[in-house]
Protein backbone atom coordinates (compact mmCIF):
# COMPACT_ATOMS: atom_id res chain seq x y z
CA UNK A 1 15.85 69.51 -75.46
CA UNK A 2 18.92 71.88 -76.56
CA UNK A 3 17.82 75.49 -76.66
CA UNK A 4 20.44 78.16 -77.70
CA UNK A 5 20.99 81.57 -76.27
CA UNK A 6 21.65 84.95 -77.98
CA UNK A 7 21.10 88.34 -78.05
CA UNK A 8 19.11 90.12 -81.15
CA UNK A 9 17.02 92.47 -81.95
CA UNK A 10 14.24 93.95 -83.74
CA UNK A 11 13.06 96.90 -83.58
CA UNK A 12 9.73 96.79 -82.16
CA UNK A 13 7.61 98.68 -79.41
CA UNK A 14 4.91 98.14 -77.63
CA UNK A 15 4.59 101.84 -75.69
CA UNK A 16 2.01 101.56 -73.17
CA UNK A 17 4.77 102.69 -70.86
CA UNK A 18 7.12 100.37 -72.21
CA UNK A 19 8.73 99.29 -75.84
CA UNK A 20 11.28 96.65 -75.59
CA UNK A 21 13.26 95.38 -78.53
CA UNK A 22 13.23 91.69 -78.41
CA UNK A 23 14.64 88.69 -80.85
CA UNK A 24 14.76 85.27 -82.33
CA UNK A 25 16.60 82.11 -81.12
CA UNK A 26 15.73 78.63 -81.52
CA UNK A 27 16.17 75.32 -79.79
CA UNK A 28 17.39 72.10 -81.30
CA UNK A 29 15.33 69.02 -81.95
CA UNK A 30 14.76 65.85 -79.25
CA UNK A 31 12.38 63.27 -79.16
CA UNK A 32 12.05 63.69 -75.34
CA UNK A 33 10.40 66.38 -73.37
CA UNK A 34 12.74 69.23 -73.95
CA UNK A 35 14.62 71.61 -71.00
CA UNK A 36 15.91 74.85 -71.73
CA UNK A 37 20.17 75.09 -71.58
CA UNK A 38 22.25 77.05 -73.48
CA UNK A 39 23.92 75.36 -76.50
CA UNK A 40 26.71 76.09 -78.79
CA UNK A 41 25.98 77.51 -82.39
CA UNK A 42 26.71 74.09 -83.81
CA UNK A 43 23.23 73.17 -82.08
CA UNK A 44 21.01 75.90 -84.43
CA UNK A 45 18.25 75.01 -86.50
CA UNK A 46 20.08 73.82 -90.07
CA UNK A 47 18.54 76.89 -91.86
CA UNK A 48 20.08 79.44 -89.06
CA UNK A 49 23.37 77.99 -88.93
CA UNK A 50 23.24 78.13 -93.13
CA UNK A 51 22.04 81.40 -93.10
CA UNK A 52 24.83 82.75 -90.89
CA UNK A 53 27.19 81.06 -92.62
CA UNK A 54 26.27 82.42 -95.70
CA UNK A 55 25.61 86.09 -94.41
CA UNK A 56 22.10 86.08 -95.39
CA UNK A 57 20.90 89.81 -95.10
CA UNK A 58 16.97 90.21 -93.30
CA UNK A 59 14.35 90.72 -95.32
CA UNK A 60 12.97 94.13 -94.25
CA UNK A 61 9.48 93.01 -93.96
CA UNK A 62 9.59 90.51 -91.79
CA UNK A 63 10.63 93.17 -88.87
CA UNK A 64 8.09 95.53 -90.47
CA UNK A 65 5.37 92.59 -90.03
CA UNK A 66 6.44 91.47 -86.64
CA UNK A 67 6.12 95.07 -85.35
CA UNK A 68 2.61 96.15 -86.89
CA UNK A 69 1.08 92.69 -86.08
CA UNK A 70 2.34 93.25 -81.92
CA UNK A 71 1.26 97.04 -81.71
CA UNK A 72 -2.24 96.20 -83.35
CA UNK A 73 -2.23 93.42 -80.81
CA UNK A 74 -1.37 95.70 -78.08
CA UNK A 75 -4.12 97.74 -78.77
CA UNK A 76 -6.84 95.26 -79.20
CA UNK A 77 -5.65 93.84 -75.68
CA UNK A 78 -5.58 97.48 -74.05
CA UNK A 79 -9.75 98.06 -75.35
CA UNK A 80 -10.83 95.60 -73.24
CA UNK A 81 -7.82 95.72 -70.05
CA UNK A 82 -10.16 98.19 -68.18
CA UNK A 83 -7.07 100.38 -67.23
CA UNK A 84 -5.21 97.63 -66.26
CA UNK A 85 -1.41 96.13 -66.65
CA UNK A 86 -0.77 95.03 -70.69
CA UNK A 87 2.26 93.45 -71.76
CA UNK A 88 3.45 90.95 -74.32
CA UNK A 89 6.05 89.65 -76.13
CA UNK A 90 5.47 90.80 -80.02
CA UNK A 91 8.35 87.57 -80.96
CA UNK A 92 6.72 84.96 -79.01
CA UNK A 93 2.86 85.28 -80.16
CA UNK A 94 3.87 86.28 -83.61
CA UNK A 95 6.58 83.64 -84.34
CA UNK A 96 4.04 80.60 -82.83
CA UNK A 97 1.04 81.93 -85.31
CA UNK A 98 3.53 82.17 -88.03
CA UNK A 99 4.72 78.71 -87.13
CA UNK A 100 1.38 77.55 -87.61
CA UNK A 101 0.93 79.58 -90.57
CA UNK A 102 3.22 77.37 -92.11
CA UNK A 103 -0.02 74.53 -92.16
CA UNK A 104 -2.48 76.85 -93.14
CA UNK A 105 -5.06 76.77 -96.59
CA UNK A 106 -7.40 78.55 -98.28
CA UNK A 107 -9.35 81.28 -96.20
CA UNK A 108 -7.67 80.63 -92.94
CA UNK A 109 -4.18 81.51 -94.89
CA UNK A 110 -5.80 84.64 -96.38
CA UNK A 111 -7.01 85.88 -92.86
CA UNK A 112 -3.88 84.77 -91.32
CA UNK A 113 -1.31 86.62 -93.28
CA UNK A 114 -3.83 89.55 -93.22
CA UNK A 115 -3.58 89.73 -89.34
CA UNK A 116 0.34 88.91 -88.83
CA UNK A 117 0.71 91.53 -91.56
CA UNK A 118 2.64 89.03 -94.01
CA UNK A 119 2.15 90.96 -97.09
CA UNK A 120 3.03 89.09 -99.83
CA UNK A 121 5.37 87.20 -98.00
CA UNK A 122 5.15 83.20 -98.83
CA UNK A 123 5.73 80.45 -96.57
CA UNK A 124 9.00 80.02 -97.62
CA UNK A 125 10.27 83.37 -97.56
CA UNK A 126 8.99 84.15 -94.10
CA UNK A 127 11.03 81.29 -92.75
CA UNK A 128 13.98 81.80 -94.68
CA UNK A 129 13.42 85.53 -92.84
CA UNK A 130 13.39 84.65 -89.92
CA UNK A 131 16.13 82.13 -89.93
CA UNK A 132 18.43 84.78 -91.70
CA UNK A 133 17.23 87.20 -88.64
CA UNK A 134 18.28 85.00 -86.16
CA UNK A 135 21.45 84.16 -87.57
CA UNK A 136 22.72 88.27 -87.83
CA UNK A 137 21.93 88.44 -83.96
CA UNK A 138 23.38 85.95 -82.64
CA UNK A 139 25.72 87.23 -79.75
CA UNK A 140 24.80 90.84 -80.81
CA UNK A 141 25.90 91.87 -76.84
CA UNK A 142 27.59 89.69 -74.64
CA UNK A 143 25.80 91.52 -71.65
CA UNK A 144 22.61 90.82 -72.69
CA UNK A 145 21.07 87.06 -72.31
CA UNK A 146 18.41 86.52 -74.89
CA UNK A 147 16.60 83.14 -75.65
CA UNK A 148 13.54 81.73 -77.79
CA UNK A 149 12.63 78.34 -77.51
CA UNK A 150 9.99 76.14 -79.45
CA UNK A 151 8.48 73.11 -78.77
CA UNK A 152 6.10 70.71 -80.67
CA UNK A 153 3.40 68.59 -78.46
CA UNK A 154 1.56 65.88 -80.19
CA UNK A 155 0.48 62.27 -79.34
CA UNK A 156 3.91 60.33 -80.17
CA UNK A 157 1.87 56.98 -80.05
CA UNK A 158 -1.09 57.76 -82.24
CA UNK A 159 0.53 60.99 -84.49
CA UNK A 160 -1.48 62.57 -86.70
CA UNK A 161 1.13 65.67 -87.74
CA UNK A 162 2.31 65.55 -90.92
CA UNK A 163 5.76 64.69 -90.92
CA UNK A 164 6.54 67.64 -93.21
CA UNK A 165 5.53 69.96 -90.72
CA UNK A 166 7.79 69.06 -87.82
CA UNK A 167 10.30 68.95 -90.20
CA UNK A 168 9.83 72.49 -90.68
CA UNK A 169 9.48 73.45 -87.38
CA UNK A 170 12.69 71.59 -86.49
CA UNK A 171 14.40 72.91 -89.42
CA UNK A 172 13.82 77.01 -89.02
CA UNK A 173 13.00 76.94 -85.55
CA UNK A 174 14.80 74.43 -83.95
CA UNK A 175 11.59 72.65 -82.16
CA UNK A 176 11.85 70.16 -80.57
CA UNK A 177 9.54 67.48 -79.60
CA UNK A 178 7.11 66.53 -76.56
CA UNK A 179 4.17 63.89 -75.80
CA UNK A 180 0.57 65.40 -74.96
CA UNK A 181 -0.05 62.65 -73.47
CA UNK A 182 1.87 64.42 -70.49
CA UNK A 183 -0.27 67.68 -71.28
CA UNK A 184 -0.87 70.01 -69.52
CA UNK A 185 1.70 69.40 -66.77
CA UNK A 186 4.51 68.59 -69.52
CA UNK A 187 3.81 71.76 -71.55
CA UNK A 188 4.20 74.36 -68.60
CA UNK A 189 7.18 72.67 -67.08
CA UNK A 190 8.74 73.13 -70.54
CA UNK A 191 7.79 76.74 -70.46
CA UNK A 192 8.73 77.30 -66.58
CA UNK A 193 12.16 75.78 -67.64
CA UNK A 194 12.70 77.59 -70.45
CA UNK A 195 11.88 80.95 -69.03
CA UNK A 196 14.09 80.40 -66.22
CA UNK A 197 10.53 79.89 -63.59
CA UNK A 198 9.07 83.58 -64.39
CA UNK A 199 6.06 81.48 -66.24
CA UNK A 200 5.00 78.13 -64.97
CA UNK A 201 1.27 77.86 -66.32
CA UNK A 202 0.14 78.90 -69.98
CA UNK A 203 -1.53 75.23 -71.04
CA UNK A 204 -4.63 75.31 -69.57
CA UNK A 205 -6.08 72.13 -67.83
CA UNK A 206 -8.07 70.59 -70.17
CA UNK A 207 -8.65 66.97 -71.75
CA UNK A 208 -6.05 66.94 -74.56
CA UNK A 209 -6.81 63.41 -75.87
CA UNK A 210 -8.80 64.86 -78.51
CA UNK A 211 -5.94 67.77 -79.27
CA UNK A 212 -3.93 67.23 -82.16
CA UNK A 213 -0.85 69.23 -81.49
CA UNK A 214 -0.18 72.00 -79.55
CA UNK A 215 3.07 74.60 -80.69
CA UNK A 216 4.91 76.34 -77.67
CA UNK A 217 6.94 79.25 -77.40
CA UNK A 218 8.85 80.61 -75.01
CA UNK A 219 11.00 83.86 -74.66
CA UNK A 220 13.69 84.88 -72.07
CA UNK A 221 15.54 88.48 -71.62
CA UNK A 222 17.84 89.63 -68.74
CA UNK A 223 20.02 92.22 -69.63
CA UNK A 224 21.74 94.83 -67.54
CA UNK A 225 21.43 98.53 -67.65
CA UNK A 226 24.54 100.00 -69.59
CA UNK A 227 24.80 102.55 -66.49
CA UNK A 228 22.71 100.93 -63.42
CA UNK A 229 20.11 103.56 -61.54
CA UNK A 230 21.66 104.34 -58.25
CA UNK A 231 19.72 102.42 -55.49
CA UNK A 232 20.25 105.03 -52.95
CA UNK A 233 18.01 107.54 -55.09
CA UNK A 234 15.20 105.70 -55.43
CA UNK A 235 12.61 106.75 -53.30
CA UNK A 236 8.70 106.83 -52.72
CA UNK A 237 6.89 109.59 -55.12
CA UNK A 238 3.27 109.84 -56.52
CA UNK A 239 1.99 108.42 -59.52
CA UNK A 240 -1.24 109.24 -61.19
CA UNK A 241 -3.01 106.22 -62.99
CA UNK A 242 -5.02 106.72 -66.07
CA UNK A 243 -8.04 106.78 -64.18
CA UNK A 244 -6.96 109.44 -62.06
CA UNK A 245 -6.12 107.75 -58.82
CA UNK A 246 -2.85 109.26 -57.06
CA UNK A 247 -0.92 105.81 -55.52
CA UNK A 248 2.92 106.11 -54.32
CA UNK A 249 5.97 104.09 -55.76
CA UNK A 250 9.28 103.27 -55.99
CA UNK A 251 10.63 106.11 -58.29
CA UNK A 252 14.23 105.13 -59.88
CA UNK A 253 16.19 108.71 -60.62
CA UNK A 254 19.21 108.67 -62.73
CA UNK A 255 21.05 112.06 -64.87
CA UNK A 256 23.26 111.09 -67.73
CA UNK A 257 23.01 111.76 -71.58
CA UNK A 258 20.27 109.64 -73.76
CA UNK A 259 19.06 109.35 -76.82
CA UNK A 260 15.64 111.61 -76.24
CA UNK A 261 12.68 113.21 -78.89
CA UNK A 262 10.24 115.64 -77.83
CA UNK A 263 7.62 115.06 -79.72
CA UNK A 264 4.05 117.19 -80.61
CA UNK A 265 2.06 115.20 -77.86
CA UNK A 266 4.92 113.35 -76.15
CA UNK A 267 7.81 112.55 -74.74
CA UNK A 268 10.20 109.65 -75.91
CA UNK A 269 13.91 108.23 -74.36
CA UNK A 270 15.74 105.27 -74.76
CA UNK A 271 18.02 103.77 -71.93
CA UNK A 272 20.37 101.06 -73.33
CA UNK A 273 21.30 97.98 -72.20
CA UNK A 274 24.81 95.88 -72.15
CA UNK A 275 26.89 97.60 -75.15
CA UNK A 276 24.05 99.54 -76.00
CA UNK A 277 22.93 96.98 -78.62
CA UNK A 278 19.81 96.96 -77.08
CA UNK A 279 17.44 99.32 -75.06
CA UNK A 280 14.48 100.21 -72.98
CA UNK A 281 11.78 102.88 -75.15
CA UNK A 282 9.50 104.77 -73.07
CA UNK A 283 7.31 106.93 -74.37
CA UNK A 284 5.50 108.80 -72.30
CA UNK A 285 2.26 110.90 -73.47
CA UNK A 286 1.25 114.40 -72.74
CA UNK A 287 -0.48 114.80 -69.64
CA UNK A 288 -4.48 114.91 -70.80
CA UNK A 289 -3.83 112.57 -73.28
CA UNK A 290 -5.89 108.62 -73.74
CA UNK A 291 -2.99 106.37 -72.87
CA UNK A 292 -5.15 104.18 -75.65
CA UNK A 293 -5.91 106.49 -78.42
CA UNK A 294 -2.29 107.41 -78.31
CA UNK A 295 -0.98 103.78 -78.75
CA UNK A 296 -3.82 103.03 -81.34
CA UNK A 297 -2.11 105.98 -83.51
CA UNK A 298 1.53 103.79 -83.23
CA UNK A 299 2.72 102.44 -86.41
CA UNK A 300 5.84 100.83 -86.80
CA UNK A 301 6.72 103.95 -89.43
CA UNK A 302 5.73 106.49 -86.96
CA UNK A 303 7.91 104.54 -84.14
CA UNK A 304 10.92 104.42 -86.65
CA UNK A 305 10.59 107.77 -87.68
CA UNK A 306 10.71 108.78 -84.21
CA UNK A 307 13.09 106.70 -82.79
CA UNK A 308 15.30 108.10 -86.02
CA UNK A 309 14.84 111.94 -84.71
CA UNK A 310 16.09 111.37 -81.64
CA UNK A 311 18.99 112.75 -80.48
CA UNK A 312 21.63 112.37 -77.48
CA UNK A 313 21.40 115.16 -74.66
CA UNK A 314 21.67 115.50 -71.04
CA UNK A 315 18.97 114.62 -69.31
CA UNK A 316 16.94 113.50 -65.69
CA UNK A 317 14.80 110.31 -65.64
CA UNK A 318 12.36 109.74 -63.11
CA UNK A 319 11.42 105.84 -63.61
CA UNK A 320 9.20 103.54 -61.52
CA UNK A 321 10.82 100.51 -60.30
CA UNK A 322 7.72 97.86 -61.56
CA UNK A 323 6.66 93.79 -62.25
CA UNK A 324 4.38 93.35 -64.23
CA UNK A 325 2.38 90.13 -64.85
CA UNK A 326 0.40 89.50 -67.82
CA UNK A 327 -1.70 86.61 -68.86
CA UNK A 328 -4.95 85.91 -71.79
CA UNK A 329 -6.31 84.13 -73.96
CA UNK A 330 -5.95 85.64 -77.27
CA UNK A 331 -8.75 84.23 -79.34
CA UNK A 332 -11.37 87.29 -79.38
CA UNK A 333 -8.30 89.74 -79.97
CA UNK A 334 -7.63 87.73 -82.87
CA UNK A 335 -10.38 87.54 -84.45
CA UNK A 336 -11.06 91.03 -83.79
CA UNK A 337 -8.03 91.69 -85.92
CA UNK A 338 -9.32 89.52 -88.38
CA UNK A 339 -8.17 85.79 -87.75
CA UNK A 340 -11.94 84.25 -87.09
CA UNK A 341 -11.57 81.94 -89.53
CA UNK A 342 -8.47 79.92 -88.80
CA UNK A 343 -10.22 79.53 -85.70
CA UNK A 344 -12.38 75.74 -85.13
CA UNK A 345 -14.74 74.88 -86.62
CA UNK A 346 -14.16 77.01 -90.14
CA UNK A 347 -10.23 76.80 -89.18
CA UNK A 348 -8.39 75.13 -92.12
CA UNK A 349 -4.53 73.72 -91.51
CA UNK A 350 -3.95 70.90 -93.50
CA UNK A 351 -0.10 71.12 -93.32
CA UNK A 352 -0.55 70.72 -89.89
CA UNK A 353 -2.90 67.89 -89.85
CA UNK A 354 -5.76 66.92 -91.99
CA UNK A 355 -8.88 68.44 -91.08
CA UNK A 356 -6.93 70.96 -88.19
CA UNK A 357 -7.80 74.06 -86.97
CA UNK A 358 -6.59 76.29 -84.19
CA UNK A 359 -8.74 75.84 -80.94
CA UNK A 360 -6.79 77.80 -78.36
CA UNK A 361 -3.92 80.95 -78.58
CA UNK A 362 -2.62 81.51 -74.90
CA UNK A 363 -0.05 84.29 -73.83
CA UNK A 364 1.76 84.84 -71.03
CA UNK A 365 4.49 87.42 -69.97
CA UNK A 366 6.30 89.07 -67.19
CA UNK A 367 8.38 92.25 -67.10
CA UNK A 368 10.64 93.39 -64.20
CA UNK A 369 12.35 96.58 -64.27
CA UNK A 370 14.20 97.76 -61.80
CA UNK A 371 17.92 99.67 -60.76
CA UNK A 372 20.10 97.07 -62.35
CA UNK A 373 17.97 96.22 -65.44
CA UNK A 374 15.27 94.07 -66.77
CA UNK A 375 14.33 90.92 -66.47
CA UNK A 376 11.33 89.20 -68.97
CA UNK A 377 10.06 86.39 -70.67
CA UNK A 378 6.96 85.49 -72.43
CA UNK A 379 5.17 82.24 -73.68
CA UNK A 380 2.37 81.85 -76.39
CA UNK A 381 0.89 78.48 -77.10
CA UNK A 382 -1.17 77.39 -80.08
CA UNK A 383 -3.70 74.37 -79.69
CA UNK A 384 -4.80 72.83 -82.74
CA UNK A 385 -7.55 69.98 -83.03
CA UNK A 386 -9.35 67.48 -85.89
CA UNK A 387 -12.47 69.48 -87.19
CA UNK A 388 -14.96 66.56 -87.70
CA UNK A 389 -17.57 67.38 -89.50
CA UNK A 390 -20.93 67.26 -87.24
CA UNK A 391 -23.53 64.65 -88.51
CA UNK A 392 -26.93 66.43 -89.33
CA UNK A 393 -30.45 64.85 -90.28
CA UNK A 394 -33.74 65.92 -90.99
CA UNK A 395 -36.76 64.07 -89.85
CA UNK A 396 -40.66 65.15 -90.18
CA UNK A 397 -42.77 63.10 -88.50
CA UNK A 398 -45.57 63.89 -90.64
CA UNK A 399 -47.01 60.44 -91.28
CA UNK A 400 -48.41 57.46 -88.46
CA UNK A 401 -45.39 56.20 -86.81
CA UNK A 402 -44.58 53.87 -84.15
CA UNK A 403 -43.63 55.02 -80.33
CA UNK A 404 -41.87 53.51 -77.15
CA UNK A 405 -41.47 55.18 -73.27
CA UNK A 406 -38.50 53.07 -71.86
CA UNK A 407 -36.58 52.81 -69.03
CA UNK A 408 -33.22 53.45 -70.00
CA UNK A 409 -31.00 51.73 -67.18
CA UNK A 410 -32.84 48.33 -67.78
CA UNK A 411 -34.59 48.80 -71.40
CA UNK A 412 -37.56 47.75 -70.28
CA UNK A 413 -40.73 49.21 -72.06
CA UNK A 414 -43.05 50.77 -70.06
CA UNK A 415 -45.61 51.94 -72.82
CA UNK A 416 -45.39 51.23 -76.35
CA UNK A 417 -47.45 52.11 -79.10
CA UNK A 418 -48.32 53.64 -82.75
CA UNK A 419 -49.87 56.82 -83.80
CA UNK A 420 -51.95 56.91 -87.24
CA UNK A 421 -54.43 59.64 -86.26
CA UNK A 422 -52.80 62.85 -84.10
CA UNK A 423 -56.10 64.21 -84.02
């Protein structure tokens, strides 16, 4: 597999204590088990390398989608986290439903598009979207490594995808293609790979004869702080969790000028990365406040408007050096927000496969923060299987009838006989 790196952004948050702004790439299609490498731009998806060609301006919505969809995801993850650790990638869960979105009919594309937050977007314009928001972000910062890989897993010996699908995949996302007969094992060393080792298991082990295809996604930031935190200033300090417990960490210090908002109930700063094209949002709540009711109140208007009051002052920032390591399946959250129904056995993806429907959404992520930067990556896959319709009868035994106790290793009868009369 050829994947392609670049840097771009959109602007999307996800302010637990952290909001990263994360982007599109692609990968190029294979028919072998695909690595991640960087490629040249002569190895983008067709639609990507037209739409940059072209200067194909981004759709506002798409962004607009991406970010609503990840914060009400956020939240729906945080209700149930019992005060611990959340954090996802936004691109990688959204862009591998939306993938799969592309197959989708009927009420499972209704409740789909009502979850990601399409709007009245169409198939066809959310991919042209996204290719045209690749293609304006491609080497947005040379100091800033950014990479989004895709993958399509199905059985290359007995296929059931329809060959319109992978053509799309290949086409605005660059997928490329893998056997399930290799599954799981296959899957996460394609993931591992193309997040650089920070995630090596998302597939779970399963039997995946009976799976018909299963998308992949994988995301990969490392970027470098424009003005590094000073490693001799970091030093041990106490830090109050939300459940009140008082633990001691690594606090980062740094002074400087930032873009900064004090808000009504909060604080907010942004500390950029590379050549500034891309940055770090914390927002940080007032003391008193739920860490969860404040993040369910997040839109991505409110987090525009906000980010759009800022303004650049001097300033001290006290910042815990931190890895974080996230993993779940997404299923319930999903369906919480509305996405039951694309779900087996009501799920309906015909342009996937006849008779499909989504049996398993995994995510993955890990975040690293410390003096010289961050380093992330996230992975969402999306297993899809054949719906078949369970046989059902009826019988009332209501009448005389005829009646056997066997041994079933050897078939022998032991007793046989009929009933006319029950009583």
């Amino acid at each position: 597999m050829r994947t392609y790196d670049h840097q771009r952004a959109r602007l999307s948050a996800s302010c637990v204590a952290l909001a990263m702004t994360l982007a599109l790439a692609g990968c190029e299609d294979s028919t072998s088990a695909p690595e991640a490498s960087q490629a040249a731009d002569t190895n983008l998806p067709s639609a990507v390398a037209e739409a940059k060609a072209s200067g194909t301006s981004v759709d506002p919505s798409i962004v607009v989608a991406d970010n609503g969809f990840g914060l009400s995801l956020l939240t729906q993850l945080i209700q149930g986290s019992d005060g611990n650790n959340v954090a996802i990638s936004p691109v990688s869960i959204g862009l591998a439903l939306q993938i799969a979105y592309n197959g989708a009919a009927g009420a499972t594309q209704q409740t789909m598009a009502q979850t990601l937050q399409l709007g009245a977007l169409s198939t066809q314009q959310l991919n042209d979207a996204n290719a045209a928001l690749q293609a304006i972000l491609i080497d947005a910062d040379p100091a800033v490594t950014l990479s989004i890989a895709n993958s399509l897993w199905m059985h290359l010996e007995d296929n059931s995808v329809l060959p319109s699908f992978a053509h799309m995949d290949q086409t605005y996302y660059g997928a490329t293609i893998g056997d399930l007969s290799g599954a799981p094992a296959n899957v996460n060393t394609w993931i591992a790979n193309a997040t650089h080792g920070l995630i090596t298991q998302v597939l779970p082990p399963a039997n995946y004869a009976q799976i018909v295809a299963v998308l992949a996604n994988a995301v990969y930031f490392k970027a470098q702080w424009t003005n590094a935190f000073d490693p001799n200033q970091t030093a041990f300090a106490p830090f109050t969790t939300e459940k009140g417990i008082e633990i001691s960490v690594e606090m980062m210090h740094q002074t400087g000028s930032y873009p900064y908002l004090h808000g009504p109930n909060f604080q907010a700063v942004r500390i950029p990365y590379g050549n500034s094209r891309f940055s770090m949002l914390i927002v940080l709540p007032d003391p008193g406040t739920s860490l969860a009711s404040f993040v369910a109140g997040i839109t991505p208007a409110s987090l525009t408007d906000g980010v759009n009051q800022m303004r650049v002052i001097s300033g001290t920032i006290a910042l815990p050096r931190f890895t974080v390591t996230f993993g779940a399946k997404l299923n319930a959250a999903l369906t919480a927000l509305g996405m039951g129904t694309a779900f087996c056995p009501d799920g309906d993806l015909p342009g996937i496969a006849p008779l499909a429907c989504i049996a398993y959404v995994g995510h993955a992520s890990v975040v690293q923060v410390d003096e010289s930067g961050t380093v992330a990556a996230g992975s969402t896959v999306v297993s899809t299987v054949t719906a078949v319709p369970s046989p059902s009868f009826t019988m009332t035994i209501d009448y005389p009838f005829f009646y056997a106790v066997r041994d079933d290793q050897s078939g022998e009868l032991l007793f046989v006989g009929v009933l006319e009369d029950p009583t």
